[in-house]
Protein backbone atom coordinates (compact mmCIF):
# COMPACT_ATOMS: atom_id res chain seq x y z
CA UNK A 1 96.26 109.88 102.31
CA UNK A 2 98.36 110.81 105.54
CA UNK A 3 101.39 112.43 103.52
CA UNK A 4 99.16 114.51 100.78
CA UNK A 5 100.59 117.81 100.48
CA UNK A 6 99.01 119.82 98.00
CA UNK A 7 95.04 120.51 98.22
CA UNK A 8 93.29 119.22 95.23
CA UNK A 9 92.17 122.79 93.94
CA UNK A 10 91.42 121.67 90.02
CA UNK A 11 89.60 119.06 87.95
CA UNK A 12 93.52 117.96 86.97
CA UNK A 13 94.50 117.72 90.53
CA UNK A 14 91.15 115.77 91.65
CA UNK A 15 91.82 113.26 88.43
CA UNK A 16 95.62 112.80 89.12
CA UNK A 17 95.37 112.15 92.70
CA UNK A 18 92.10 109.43 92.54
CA UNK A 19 93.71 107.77 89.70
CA UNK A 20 97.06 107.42 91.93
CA UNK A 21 95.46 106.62 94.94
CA UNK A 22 93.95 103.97 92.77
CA UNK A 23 96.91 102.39 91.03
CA UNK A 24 98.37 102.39 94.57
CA UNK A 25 95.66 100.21 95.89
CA UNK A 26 95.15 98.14 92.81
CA UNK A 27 92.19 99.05 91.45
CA UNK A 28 93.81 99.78 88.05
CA UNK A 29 95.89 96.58 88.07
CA UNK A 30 99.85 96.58 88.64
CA UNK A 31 101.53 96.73 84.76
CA UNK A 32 97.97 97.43 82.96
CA UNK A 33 98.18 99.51 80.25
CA UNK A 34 96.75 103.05 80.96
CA UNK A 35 93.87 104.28 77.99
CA UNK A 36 93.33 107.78 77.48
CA UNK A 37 90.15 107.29 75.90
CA UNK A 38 89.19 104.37 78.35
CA UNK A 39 90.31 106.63 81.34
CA UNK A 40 88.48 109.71 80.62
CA UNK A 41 85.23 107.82 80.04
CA UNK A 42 85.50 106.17 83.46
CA UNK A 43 86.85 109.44 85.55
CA UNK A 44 84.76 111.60 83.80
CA UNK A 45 87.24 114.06 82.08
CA UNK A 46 88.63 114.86 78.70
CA UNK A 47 91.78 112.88 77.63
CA UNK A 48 93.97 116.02 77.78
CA UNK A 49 93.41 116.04 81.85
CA UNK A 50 93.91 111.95 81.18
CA UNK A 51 96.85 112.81 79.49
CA UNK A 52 98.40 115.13 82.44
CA UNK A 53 97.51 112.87 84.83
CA UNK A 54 99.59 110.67 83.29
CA UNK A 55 102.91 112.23 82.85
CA UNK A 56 102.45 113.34 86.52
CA UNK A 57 102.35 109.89 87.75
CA UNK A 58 105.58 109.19 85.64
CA UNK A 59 107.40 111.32 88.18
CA UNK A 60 105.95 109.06 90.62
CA UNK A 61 107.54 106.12 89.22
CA UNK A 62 103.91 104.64 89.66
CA UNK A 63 103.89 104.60 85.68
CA UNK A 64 105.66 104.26 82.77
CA UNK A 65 106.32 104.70 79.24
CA UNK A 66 107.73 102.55 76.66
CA UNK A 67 108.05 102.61 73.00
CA UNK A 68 105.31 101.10 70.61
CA UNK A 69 103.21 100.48 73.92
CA UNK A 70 102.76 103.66 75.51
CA UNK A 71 101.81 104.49 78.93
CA UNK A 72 101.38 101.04 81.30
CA UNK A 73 101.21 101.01 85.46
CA UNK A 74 104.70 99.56 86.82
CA UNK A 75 104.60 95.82 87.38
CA UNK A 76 105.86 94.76 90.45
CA UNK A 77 108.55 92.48 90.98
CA UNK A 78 111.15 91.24 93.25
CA UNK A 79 114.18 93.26 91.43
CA UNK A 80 111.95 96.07 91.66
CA UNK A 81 111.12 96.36 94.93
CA UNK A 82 115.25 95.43 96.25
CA UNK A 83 116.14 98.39 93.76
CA UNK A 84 113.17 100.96 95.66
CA UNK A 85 114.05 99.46 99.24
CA UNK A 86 118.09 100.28 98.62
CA UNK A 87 117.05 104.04 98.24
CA UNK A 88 114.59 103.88 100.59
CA UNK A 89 116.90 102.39 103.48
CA UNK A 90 119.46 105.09 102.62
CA UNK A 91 116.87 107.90 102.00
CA UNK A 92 114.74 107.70 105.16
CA UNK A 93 117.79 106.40 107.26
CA UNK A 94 119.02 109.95 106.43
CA UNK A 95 115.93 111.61 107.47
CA UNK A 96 115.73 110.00 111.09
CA UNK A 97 119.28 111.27 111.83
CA UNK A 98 118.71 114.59 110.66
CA UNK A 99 115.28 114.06 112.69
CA UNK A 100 116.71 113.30 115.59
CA UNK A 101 118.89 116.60 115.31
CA UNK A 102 115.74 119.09 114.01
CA UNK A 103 112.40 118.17 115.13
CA UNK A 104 111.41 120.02 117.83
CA UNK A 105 110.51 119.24 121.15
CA UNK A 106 106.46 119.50 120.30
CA UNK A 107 107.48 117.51 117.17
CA UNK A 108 109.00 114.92 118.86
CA UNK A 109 105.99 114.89 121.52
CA UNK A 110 103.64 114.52 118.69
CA UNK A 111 105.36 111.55 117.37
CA UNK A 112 105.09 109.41 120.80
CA UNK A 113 101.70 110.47 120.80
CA UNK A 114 101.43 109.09 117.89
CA UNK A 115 103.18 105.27 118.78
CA UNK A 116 100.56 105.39 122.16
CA UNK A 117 97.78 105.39 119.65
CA UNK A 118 99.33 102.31 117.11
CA UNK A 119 100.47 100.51 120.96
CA UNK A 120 96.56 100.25 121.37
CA UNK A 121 95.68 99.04 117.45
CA UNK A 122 98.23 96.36 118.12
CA UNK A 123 96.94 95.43 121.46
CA UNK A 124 93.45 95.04 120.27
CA UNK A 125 95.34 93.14 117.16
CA UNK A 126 94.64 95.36 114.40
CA UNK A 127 96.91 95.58 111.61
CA UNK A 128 98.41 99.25 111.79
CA UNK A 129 100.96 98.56 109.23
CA UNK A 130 100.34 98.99 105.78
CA UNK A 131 97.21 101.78 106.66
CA UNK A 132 97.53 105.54 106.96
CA UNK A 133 99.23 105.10 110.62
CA UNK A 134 102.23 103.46 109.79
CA UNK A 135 102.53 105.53 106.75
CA UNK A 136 101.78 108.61 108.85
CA UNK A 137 104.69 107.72 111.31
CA UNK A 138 107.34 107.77 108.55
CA UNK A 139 105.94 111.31 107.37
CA UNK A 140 106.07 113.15 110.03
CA UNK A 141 109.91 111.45 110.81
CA UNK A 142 110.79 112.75 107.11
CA UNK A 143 108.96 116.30 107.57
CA UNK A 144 111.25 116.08 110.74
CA UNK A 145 114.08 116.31 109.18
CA UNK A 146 113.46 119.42 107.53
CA UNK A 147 115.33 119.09 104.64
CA UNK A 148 113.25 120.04 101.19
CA UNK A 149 114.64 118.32 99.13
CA UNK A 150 115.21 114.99 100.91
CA UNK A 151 111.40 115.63 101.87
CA UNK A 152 110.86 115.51 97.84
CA UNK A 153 112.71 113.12 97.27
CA UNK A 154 110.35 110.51 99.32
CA UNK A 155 107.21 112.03 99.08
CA UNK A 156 107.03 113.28 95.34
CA UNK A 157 109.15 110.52 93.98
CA UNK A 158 108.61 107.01 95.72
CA UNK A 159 106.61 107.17 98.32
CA UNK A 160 103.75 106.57 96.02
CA UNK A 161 105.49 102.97 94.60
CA UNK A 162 106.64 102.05 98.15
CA UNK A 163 102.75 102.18 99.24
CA UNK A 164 101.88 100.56 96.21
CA UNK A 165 104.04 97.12 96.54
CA UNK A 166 102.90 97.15 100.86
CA UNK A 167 99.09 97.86 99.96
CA UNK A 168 98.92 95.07 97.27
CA UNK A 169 101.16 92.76 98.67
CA UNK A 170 99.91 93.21 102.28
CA UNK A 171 101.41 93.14 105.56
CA UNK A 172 100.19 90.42 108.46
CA UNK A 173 101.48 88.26 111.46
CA UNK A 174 103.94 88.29 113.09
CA UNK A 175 105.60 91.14 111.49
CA UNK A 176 102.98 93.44 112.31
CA UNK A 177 104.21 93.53 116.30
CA UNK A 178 107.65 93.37 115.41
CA UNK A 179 107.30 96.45 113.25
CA UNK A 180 106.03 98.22 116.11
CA UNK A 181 108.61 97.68 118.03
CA UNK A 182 111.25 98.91 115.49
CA UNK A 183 109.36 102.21 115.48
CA UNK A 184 109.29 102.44 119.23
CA UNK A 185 113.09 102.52 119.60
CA UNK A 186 113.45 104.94 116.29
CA UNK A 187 111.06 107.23 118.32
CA UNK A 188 113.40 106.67 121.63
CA UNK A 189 116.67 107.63 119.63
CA UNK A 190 115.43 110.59 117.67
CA UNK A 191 113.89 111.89 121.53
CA UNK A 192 117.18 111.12 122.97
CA UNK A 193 118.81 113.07 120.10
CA UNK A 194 121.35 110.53 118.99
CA UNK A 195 121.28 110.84 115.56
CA UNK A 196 123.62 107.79 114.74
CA UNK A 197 121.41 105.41 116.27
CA UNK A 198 118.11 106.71 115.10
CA UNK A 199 119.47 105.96 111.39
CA UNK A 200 121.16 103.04 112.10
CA UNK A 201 117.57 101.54 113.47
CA UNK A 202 115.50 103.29 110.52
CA UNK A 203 117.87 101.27 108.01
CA UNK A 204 117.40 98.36 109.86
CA UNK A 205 113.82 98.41 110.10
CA UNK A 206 113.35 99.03 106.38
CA UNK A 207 115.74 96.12 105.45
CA UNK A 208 113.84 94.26 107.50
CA UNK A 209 110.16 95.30 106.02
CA UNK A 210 112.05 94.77 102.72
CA UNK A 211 112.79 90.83 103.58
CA UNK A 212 109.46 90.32 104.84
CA UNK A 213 107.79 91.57 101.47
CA UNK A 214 110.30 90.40 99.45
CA UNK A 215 109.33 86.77 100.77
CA UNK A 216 105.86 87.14 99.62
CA UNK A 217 107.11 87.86 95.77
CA UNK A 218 108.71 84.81 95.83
């Protein structure tokens, strides 16, 4: 996954990020309830790694944990996803302004580099949008800003349910170009340096991504 951080280095690390890279792409079903016992016969591990794995992906907001029923993946619903896309428009709005001020010029480089490559995906008409390229674009724009704990904010605490409602729910037509073009001129702003445009368009284009999934809940 384009914005993995951390190497996995353990048996815990390997289990926590395959089982969140597959509640993110629905292979453990949206609101199933999570087994220990079932879980560490199918990944292979004991229940305590189950178990960590877990309360990890709590943090994620991937899962949850409610009384008498225990530990269940998050359903997803329309409320839901207007409640994540609010913070999201607001979080990563703030990281292409401060983008626009920090990255460097190399950075900023990289990151048209980066749109020329998606520019020929959606010429050939490929779907960029909900796979690691689109996702890779908003990473490096957060990393850009270079602010820690914004950076944590996203990546540690809802990036993960933000890839899980696009994956599932899926992104196609016309949308798919459009999109593209919102990301050209976020790229244009943060390389002219005007920060108050470059969040102004990032807010935009998430409201937008918002309405477009949004429709396809109800």
């Amino acid at each position: 996954m384009a914005f993995e951080s951390k190497p996995a280095v353990t048996s815990a690390d390997k289990t926590f990020y395959q089982l969140r890279q597959d509640i993110v792409e629905g292979v453990v079903p949206a609101g199933s309830k999570l087994s220990e016992t079932e879980l560490s016969t199918t990944y292979g591990v004991s229940r305590a790694v189950i178990r960590e794995a877990i309360n990890r992906l709590e943090s994620c907001h991937i899962v949850e944990r409610k009384a008498n029923v225990g530990a269940r993946v998050v359903a997803l619903t329309s409320d839901g996803l207007l409640e994540l896309y609010q913070v999201r428009e607001s979080l990563e709005g703030m990281a292409a302004r401060l983008a626009a001020k920090n990255m460097t010029p190399d950075e900023v480089a990289e990151l048209e580099a980066l749109l020329q490559s998606h520019f020929q995906d959606v010429k050939q008409g490929e779907s960029y949008y909900q796979e690691a390229g689109d996702v890779d674009f908003h990473y490096r724009i957060i990393l850009g800003s270079k602010n820690k704990h914004l950076i944590s904010m996203l990546f540690d605490g809802i990036y993960h349910l933000v890839r899980m409602y696009r994956v599932q729910l899926g992104m196609a037509g016309p949308r798919v170009t459009t999109a593209f073009d919102e990301h050209k001129h976020i790229v244009q702003a943060i390389a002219n340096r005007d920060e108050e445009l470059a969040e102004m368009l990032m807010r935009r284009h998430i409201m937008y991504s918002k309405n477009n999934i949004k429709n396809k809940l109800s």
